[in-house]
Protein backbone atom coordinates (compact mmCIF):
# COMPACT_ATOMS: atom_id res chain seq x y z
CA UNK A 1 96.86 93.73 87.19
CA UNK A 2 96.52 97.80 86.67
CA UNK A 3 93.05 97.90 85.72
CA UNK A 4 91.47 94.97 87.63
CA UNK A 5 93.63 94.91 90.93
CA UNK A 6 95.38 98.77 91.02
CA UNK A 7 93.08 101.21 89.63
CA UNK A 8 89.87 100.20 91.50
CA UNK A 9 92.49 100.92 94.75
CA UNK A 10 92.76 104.40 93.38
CA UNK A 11 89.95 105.62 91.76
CA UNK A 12 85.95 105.59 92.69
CA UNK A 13 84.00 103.49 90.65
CA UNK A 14 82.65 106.46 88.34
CA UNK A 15 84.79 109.19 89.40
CA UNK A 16 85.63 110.02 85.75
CA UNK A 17 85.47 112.95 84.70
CA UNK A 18 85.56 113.30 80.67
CA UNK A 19 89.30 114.01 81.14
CA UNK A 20 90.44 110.89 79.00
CA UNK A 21 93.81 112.08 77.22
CA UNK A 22 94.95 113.77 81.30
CA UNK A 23 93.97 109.87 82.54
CA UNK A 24 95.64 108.82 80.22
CA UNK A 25 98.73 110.62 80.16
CA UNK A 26 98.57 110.23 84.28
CA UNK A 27 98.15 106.50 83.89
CA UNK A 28 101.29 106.05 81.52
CA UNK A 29 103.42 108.78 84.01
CA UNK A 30 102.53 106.03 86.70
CA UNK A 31 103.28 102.84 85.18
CA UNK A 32 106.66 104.46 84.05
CA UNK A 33 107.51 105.12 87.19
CA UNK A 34 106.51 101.62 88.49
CA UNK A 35 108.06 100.67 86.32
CA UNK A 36 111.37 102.57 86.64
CA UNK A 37 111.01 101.64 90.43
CA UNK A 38 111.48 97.79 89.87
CA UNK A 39 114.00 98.02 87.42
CA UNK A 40 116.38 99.52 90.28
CA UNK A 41 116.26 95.89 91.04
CA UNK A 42 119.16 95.34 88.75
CA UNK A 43 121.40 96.93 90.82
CA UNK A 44 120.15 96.09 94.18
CA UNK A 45 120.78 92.47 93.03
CA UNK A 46 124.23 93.60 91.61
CA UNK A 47 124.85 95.04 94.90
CA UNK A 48 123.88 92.17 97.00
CA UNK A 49 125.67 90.02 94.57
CA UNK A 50 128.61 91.35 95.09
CA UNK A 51 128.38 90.82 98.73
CA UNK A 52 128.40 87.27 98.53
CA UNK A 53 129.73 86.34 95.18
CA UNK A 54 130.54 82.30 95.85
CA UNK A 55 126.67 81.48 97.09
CA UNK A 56 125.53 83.63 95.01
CA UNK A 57 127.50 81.98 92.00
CA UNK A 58 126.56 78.45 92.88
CA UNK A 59 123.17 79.32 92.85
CA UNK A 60 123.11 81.06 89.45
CA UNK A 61 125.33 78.21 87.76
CA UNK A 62 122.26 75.75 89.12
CA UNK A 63 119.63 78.07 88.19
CA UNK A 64 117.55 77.94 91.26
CA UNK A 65 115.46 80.35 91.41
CA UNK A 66 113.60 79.49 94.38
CA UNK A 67 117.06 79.26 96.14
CA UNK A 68 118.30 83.22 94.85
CA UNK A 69 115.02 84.51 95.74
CA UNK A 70 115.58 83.35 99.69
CA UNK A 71 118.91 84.53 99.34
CA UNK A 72 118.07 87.78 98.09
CA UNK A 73 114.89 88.40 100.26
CA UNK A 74 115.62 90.29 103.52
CA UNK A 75 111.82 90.67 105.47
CA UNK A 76 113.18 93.11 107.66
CA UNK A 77 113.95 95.43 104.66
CA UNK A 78 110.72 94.92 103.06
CA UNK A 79 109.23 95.78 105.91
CA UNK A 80 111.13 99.09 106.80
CA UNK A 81 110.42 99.93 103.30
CA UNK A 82 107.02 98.97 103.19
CA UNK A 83 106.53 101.66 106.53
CA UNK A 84 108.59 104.22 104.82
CA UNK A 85 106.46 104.53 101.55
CA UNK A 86 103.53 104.82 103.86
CA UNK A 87 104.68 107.07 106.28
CA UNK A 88 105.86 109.01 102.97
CA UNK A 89 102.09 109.04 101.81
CA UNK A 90 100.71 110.05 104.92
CA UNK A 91 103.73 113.38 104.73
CA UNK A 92 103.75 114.53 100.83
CA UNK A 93 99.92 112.74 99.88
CA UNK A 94 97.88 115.09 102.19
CA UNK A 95 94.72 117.03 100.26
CA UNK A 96 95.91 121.03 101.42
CA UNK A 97 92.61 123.00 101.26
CA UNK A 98 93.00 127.28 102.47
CA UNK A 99 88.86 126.33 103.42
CA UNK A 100 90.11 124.65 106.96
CA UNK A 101 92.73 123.04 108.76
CA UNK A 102 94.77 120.62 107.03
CA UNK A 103 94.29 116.78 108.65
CA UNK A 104 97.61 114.86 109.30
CA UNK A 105 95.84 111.15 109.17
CA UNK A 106 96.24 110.48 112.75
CA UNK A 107 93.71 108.97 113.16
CA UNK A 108 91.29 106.68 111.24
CA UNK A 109 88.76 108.81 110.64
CA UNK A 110 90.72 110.95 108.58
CA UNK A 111 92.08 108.80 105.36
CA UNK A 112 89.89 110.84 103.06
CA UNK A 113 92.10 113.90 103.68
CA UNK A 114 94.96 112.34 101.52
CA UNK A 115 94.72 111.96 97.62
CA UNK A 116 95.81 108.14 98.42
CA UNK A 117 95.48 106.12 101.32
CA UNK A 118 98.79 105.50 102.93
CA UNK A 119 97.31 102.04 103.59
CA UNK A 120 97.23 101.13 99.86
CA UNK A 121 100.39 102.66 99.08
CA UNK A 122 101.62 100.20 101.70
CA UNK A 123 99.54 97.58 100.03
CA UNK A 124 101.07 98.64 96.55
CA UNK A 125 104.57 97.92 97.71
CA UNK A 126 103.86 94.74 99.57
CA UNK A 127 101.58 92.53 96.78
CA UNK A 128 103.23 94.14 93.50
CA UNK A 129 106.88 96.58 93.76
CA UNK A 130 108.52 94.40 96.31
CA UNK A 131 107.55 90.91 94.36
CA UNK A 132 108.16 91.86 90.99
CA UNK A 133 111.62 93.87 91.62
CA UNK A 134 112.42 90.53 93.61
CA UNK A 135 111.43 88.68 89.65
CA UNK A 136 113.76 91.35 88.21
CA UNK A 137 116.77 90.96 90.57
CA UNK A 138 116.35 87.11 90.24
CA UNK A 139 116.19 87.19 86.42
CA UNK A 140 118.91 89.60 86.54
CA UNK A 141 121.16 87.01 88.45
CA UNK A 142 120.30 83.96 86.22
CA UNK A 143 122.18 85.96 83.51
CA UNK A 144 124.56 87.46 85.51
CA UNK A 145 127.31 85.15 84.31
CA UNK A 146 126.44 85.25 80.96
């Protein structure tokens, strides 16, 4: 998934630079923090399960995933968080130059002024953080009891 789906979203197609070990390094500093980021599943699902302890319970004790992931899946949330990581991008991920006036991505034409697109930090969240801290919170759950 990182090299074939995520990296092409980040990086030109021979934009390297000879810089291997500071790829590197910067590739390992993001996964980690990926990765960090859907491990806080574990206690949004301890959280939520906590909330609702009885359906929450039955469906554990039955081991249905399919049923814990609708349980645990709030669209509306997603969705607010989905806006906020982009809106985030578009505020911290800005290219500053002192050679002109900064651009604040207002408009289309101006997506090349930050060092990612807010679009695919959108994307990011909605096709791989979202999903796979919904796997974690879900796995989480089915041992929850143990």
């Amino acid at each position: 998934m990182y090299f074939s789906e995520l990296l092409p979203l980040l990086a030109n197609n021979g934009s390297e630079d000879g810089n291997y070990a500071v790829t590197a390094a910067s590739d390992l500093a993001c996964l980690q923090a990926l990765s960090r980021r859907i491990n806080y599943g574990r206690y949004v699902a301890e959280v939520k399960f906590r909330g609702d302890q009885q359906r929450y319970t039955d469906l554990i004790r039955s081991k249905d995933k399919d049923a814990l992931m609708k349980l645990l899946t709030s669209e509306a949330q997603e969705d607010v968080v989905k806006r906020r990581v982009e809106k985030k991008a578009m505020v911290f991920g800005q290219d500053v130059t002192l050679d002109g006036p900064t651009e604040t991505g207002d408009d289309a034409s101006s997506q090349s002024s930050f060092k990612v697109a807010p679009s695919v930090v959108y994307e990011l969240y909605d096709r791989w953080v979202i999903p796979l801290t919904k796997q974690v919170e879900v796995e989480y759950l089915l041992h929850r009891l143990d």
